[in-house]
N, C-alpha and C. Protein backbone atom coordinates (compact mmCIF):
# COMPACT_ATOMS: atom_id res chain seq x y z
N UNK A 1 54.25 223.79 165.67
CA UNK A 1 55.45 224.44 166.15
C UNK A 1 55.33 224.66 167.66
N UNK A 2 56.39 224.30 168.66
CA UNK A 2 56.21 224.22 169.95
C UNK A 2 56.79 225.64 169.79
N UNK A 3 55.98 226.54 171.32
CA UNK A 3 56.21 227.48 172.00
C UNK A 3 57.17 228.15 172.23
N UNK A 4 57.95 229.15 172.10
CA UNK A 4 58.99 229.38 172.61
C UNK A 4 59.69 229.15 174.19
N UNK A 5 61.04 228.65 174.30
CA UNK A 5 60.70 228.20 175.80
C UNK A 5 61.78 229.80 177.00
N UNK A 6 60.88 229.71 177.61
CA UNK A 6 61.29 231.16 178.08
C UNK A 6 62.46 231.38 178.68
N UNK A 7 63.67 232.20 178.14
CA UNK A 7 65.01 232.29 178.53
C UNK A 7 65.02 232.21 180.16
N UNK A 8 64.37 232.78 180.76
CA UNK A 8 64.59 232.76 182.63
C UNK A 8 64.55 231.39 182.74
N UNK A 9 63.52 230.68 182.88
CA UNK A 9 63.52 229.47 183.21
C UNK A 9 64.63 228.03 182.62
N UNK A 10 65.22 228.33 181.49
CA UNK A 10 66.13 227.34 180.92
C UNK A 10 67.29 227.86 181.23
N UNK A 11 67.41 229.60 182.22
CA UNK A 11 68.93 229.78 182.90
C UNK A 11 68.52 229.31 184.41
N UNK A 12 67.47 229.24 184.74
CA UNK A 12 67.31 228.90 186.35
C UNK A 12 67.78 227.46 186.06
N UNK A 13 67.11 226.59 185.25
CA UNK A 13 67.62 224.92 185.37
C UNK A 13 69.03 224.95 185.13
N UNK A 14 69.52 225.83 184.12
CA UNK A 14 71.24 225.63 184.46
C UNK A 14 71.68 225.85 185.50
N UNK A 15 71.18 226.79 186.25
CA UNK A 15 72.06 227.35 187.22
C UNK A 15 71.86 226.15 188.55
N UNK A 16 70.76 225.71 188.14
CA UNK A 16 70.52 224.67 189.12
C UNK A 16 71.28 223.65 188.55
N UNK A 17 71.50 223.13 188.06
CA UNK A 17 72.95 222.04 187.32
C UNK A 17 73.97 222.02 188.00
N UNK A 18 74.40 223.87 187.31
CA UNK A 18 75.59 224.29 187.98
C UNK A 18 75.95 224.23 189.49
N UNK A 19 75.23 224.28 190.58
CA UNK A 19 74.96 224.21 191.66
C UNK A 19 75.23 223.01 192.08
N UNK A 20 74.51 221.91 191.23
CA UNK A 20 74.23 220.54 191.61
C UNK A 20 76.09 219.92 191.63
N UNK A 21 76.41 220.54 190.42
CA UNK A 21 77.44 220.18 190.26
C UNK A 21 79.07 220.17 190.67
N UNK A 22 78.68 221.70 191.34
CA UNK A 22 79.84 222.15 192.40
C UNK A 22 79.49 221.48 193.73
N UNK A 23 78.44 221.05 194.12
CA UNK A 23 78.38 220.43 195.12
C UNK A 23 78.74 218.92 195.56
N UNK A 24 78.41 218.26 194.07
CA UNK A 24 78.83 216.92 194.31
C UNK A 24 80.67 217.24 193.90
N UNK A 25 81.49 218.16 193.43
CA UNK A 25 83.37 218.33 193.24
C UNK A 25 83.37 218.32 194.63
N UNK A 26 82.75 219.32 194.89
CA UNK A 26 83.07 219.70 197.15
C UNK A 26 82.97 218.58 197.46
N UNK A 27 81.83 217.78 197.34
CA UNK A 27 81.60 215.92 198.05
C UNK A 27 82.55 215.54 197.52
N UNK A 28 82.92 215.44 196.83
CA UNK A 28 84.10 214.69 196.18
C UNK A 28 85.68 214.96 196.84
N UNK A 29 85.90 215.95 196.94
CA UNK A 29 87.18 216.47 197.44
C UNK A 29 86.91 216.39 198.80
N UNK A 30 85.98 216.74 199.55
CA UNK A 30 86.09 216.28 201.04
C UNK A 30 86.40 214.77 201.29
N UNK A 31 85.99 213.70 200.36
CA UNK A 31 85.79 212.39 200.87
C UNK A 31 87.36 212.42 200.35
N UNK A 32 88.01 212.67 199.12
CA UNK A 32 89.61 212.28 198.60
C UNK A 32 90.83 213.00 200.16
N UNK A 33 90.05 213.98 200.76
CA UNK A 33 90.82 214.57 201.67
C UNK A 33 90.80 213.87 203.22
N UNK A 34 89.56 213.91 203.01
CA UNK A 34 89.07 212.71 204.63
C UNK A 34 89.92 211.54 204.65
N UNK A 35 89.72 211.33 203.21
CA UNK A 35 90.38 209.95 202.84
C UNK A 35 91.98 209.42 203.37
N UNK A 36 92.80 210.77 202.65
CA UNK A 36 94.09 210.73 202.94
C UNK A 36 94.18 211.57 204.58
N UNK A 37 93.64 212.00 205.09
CA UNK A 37 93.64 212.19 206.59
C UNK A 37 94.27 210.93 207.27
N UNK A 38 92.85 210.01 206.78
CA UNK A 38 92.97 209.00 207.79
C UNK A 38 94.44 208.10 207.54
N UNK A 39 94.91 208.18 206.11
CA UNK A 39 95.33 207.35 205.91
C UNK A 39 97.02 207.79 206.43
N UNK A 40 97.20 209.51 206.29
CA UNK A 40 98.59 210.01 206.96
C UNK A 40 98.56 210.09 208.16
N UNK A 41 97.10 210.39 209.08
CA UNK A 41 97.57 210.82 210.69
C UNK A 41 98.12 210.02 211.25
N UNK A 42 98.88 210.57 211.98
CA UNK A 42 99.58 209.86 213.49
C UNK A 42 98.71 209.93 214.61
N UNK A 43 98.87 208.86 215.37
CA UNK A 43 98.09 209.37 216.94
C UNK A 43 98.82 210.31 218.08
N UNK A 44 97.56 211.43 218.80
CA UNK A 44 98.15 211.81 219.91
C UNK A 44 97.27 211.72 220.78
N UNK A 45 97.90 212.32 222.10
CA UNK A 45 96.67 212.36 223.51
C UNK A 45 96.09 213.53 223.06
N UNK A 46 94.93 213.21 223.73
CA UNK A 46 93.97 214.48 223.42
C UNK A 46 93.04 213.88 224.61
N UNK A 47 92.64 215.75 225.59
CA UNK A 47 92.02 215.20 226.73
C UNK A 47 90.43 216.33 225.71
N UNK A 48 88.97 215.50 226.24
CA UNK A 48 88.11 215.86 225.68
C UNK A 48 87.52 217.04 226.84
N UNK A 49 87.54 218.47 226.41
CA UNK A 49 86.67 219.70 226.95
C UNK A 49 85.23 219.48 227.26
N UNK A 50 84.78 219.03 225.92
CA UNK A 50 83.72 219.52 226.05
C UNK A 50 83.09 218.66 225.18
N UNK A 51 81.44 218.17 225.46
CA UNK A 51 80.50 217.21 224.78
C UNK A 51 79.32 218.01 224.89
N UNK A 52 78.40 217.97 223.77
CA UNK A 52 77.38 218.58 223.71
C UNK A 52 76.41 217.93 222.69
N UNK A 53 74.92 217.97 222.74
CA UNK A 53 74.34 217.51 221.30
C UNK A 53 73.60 218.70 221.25
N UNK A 54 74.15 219.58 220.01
CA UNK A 54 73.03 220.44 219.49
C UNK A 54 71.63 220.57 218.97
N UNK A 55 70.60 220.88 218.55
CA UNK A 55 69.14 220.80 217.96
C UNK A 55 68.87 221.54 217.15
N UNK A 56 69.16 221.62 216.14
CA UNK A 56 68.44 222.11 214.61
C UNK A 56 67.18 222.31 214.53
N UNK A 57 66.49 223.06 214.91
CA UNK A 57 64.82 222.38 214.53
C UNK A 57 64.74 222.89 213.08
N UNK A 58 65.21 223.26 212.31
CA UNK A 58 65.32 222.94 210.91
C UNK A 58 64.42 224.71 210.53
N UNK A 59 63.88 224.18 209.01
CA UNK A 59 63.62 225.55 208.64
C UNK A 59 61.85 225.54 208.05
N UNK A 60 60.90 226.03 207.40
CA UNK A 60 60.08 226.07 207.07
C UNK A 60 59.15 224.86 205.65
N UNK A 61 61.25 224.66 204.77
CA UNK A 61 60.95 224.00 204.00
C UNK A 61 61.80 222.54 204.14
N UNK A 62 62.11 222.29 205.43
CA UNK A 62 62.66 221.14 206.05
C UNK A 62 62.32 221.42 207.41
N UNK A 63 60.97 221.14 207.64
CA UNK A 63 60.49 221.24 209.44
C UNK A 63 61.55 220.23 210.27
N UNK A 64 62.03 219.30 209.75
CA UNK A 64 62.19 217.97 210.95
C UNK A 64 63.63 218.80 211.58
N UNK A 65 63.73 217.97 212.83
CA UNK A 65 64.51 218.69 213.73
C UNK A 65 65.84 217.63 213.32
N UNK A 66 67.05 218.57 213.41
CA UNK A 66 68.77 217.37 212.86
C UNK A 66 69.24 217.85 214.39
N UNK A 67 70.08 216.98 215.00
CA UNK A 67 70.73 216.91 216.11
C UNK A 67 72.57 216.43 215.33
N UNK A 68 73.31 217.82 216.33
CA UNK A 68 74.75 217.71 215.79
C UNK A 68 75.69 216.97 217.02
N UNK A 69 76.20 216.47 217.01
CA UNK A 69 77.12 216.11 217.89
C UNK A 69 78.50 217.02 218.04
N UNK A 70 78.79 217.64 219.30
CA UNK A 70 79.52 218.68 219.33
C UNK A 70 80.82 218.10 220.47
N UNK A 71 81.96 218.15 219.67
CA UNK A 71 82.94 217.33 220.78
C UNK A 71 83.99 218.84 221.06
N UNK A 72 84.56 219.24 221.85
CA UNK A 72 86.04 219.81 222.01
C UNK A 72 86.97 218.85 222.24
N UNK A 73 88.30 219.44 221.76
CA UNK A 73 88.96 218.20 222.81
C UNK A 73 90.63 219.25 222.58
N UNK A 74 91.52 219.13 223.29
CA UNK A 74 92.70 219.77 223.55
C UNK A 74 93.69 218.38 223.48
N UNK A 75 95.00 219.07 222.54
CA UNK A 75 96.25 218.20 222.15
C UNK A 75 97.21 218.91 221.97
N UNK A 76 98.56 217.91 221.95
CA UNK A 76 99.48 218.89 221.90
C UNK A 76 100.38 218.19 220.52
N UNK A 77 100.68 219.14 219.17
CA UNK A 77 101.53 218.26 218.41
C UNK A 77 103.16 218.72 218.05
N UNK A 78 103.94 218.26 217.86
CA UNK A 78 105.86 218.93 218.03
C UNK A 78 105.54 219.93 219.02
N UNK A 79 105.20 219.82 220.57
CA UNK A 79 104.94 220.72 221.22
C UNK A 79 104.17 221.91 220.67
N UNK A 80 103.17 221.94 219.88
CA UNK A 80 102.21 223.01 220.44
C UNK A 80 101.00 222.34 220.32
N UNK A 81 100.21 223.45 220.82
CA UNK A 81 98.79 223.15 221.74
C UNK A 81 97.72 223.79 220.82
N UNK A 82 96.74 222.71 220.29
CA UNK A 82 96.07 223.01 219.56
C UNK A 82 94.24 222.59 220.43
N UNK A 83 93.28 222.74 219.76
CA UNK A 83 91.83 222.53 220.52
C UNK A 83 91.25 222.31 219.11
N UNK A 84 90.69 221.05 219.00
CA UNK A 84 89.47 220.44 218.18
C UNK A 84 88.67 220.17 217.96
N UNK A 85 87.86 219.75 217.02
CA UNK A 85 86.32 219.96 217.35
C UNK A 85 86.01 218.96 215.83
N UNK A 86 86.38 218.03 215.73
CA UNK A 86 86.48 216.91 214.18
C UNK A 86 86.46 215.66 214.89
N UNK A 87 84.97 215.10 214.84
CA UNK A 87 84.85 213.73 214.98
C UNK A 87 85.76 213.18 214.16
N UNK A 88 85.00 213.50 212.95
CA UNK A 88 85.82 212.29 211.70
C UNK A 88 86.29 213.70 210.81
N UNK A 89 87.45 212.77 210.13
CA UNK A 89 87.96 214.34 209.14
C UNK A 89 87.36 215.03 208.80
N UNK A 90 85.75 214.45 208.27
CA UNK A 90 85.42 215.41 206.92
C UNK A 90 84.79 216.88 207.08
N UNK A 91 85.31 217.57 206.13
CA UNK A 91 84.95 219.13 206.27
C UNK A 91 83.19 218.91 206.14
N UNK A 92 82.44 218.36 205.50
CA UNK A 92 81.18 218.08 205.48
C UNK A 92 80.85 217.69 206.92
N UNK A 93 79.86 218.35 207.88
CA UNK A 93 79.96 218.04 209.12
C UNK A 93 78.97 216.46 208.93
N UNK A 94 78.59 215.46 209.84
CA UNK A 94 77.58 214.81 210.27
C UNK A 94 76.70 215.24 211.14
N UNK A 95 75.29 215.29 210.53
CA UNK A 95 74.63 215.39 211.69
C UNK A 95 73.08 214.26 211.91
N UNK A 96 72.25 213.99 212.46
CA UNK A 96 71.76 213.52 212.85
C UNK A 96 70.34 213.06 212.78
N UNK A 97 69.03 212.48 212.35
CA UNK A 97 67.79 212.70 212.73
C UNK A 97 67.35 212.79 213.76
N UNK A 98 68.18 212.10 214.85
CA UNK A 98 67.53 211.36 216.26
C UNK A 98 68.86 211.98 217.27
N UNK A 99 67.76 212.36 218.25
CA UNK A 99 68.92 212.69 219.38
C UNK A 99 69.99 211.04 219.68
N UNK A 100 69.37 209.91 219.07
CA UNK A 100 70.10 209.05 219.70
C UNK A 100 71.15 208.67 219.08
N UNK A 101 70.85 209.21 217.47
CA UNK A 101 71.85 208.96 216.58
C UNK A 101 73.20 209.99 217.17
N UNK A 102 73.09 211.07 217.37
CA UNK A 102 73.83 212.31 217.24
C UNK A 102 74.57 211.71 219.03
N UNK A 103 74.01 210.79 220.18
CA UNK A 103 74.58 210.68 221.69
C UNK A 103 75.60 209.34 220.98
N UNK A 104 74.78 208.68 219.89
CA UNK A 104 75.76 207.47 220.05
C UNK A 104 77.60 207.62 219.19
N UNK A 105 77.14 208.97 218.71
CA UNK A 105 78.59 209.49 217.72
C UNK A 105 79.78 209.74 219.27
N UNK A 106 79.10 210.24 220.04
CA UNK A 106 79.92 210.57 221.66
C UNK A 106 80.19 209.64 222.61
N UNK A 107 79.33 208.93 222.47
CA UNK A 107 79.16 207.53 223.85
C UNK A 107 80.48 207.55 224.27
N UNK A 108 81.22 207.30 223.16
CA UNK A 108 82.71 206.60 223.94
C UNK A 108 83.70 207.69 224.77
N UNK A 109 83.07 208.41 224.53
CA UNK A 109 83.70 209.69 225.11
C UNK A 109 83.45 210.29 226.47
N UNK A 110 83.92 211.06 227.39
CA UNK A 110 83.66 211.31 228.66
C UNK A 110 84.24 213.14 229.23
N UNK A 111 83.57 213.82 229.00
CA UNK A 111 84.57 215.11 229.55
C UNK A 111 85.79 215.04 230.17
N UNK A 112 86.37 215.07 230.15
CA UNK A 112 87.97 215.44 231.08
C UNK A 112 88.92 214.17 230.53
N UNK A 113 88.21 213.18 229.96
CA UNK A 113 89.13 212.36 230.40
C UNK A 113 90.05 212.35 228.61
N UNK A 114 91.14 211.83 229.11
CA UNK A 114 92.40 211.29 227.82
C UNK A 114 91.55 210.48 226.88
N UNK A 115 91.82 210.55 226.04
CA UNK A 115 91.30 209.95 224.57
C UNK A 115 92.37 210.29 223.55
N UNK A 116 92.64 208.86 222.50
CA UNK A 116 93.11 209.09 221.45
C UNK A 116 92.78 210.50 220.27
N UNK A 117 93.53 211.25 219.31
CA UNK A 117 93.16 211.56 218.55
C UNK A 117 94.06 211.52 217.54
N UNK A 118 93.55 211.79 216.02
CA UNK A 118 94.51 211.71 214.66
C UNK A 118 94.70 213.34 214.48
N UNK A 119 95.88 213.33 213.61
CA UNK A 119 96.50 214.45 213.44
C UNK A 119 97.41 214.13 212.02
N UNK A 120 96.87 214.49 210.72
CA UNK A 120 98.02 214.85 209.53
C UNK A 120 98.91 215.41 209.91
N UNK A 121 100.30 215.35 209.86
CA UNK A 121 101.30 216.06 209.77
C UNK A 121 101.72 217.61 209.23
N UNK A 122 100.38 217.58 207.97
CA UNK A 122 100.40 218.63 206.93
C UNK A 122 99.37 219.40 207.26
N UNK A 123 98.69 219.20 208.25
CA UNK A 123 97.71 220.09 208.97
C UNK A 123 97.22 219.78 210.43
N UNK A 124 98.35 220.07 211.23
CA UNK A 124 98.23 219.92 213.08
C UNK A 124 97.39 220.81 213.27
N UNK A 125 96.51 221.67 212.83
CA UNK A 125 95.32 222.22 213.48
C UNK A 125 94.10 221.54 213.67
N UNK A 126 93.80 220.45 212.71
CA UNK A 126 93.08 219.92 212.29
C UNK A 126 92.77 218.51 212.43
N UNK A 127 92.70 218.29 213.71
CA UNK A 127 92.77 216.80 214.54
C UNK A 127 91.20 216.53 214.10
N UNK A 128 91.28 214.81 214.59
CA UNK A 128 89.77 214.08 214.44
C UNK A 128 89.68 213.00 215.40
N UNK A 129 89.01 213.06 216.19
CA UNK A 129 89.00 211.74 216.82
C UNK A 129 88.86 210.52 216.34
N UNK A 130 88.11 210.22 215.66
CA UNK A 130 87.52 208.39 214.73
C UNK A 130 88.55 208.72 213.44
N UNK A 131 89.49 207.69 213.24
CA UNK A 131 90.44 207.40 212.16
C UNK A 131 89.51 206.49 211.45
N UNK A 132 88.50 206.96 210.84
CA UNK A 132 87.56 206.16 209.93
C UNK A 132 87.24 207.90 208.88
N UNK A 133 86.81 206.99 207.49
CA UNK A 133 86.00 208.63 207.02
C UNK A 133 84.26 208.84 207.66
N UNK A 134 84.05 209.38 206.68
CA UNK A 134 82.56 209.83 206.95
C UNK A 134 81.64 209.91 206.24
N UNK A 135 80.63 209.21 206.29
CA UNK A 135 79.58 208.99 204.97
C UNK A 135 78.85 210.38 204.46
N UNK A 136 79.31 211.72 205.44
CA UNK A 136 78.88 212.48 205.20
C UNK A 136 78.81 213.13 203.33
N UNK A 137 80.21 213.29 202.94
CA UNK A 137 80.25 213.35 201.59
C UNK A 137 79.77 212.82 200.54
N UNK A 138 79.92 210.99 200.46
CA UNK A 138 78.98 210.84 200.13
C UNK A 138 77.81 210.88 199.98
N UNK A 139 77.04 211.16 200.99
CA UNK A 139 75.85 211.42 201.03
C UNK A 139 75.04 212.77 200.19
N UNK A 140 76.16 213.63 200.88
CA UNK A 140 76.39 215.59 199.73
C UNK A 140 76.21 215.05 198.31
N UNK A 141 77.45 214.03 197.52
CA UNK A 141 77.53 213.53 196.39
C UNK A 141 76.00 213.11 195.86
N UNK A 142 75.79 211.97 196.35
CA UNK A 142 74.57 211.35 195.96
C UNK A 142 73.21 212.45 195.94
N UNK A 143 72.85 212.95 196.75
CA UNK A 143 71.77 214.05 197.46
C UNK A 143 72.02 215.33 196.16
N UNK A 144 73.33 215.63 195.67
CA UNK A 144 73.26 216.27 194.88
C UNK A 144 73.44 215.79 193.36
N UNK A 145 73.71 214.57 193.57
CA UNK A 145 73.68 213.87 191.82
C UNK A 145 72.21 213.91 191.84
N UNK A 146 71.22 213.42 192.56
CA UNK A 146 69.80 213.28 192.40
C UNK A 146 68.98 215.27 192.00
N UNK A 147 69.46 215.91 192.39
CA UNK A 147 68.69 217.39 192.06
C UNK A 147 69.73 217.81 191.16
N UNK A 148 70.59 217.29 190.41
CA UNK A 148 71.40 217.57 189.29
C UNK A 148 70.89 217.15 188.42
N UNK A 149 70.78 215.85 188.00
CA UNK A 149 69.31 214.89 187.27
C UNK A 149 68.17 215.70 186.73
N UNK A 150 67.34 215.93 188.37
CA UNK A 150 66.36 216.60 188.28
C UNK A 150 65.80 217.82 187.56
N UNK A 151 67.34 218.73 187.55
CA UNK A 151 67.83 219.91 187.15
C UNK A 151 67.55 219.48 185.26
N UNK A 152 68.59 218.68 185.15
CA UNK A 152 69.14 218.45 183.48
C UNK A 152 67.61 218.20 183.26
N UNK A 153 67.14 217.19 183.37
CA UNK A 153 65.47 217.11 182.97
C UNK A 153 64.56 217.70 183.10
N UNK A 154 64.74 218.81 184.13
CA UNK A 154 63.74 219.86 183.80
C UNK A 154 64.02 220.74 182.32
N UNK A 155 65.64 220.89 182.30
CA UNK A 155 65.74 221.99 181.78
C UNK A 155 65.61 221.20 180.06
N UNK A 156 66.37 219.41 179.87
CA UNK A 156 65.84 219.42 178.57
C UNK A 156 64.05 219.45 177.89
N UNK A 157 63.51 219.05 178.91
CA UNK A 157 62.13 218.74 178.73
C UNK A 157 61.42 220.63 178.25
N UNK A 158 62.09 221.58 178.70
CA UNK A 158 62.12 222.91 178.25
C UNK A 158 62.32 223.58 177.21
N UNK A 159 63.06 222.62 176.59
CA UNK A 159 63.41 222.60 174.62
C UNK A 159 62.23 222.19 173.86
């Protein structure tokens, strides 16, 4: 007769499921939203404020350092004046391993000067410069289907 298997630990692997699992709906709905961004915005001018690459040096149980790419940029849509900060649509930000990864998201860009940007109709606050999506979500998706897995098999192997 196997052991009894101890109630804490077969609610921690659910809860870790559960977790896994709201995270890959969020990946999911950012990429269906990114998606239709790109596919409703219109273009406007948009002059760029401000360029920056931020440095993460990360945390104790992820030492490596992530570099963010940080854009402003000012537009105007049915006459009003909005300020942005959305490479690419997705609410999932991108960020970086390599400072070179995180300079080459900006390259094309220059402080002060005019640059294209996208704008949904159904949300003019919420401009993006690159009318492409962003692998970011997917990535959320996948990254969390894999410790969802991990999760379910800990917790049946616990029975």
């Amino acid at each position: 007769m196997a052991p009894p298997v101890p109630l804490d630990s077969l609610k921690g692997a659910l809860l870790y499921i559960l977790i896994g699992i709201a995270i890959i709906s969020y990946g999911g709905y950012d990429y269906v939203q990114q998606t239709e961004a790109v596919r409703e915005s219109v273009e406007v001018d948009a002059t760029i404020a401000e360029l920056d690459i931020e440095t993460d040096s990360g945390t104790s149980s992820n030492p490596g350092a992530n570099f963010d790419s940080v854009v402003e940029f000012e537009y105007t849509y049915n006459g009003n004046e909005y300020t942005g900060t959305k490479i690419y649509p997705a609410d999932i930000e991108q960020n970086y391993e390599t400072q070179s990864g995180a300079e080459s998201a900006i390259e094309e860009y220059e402080q002060g000067i005019q640059t294209t940007a996208y704008v949904s109709p159904d949300q003019p606050g919420d401009a993006f410069l690159k009318d492409q999506t962003s692998n970011a979500p997917i990535i959320a998706i996948v990254l969390s289907g894999v410790f969802t897995l991990f999760a379910a098999v800990s917790a049946v192997r616990k029975f």
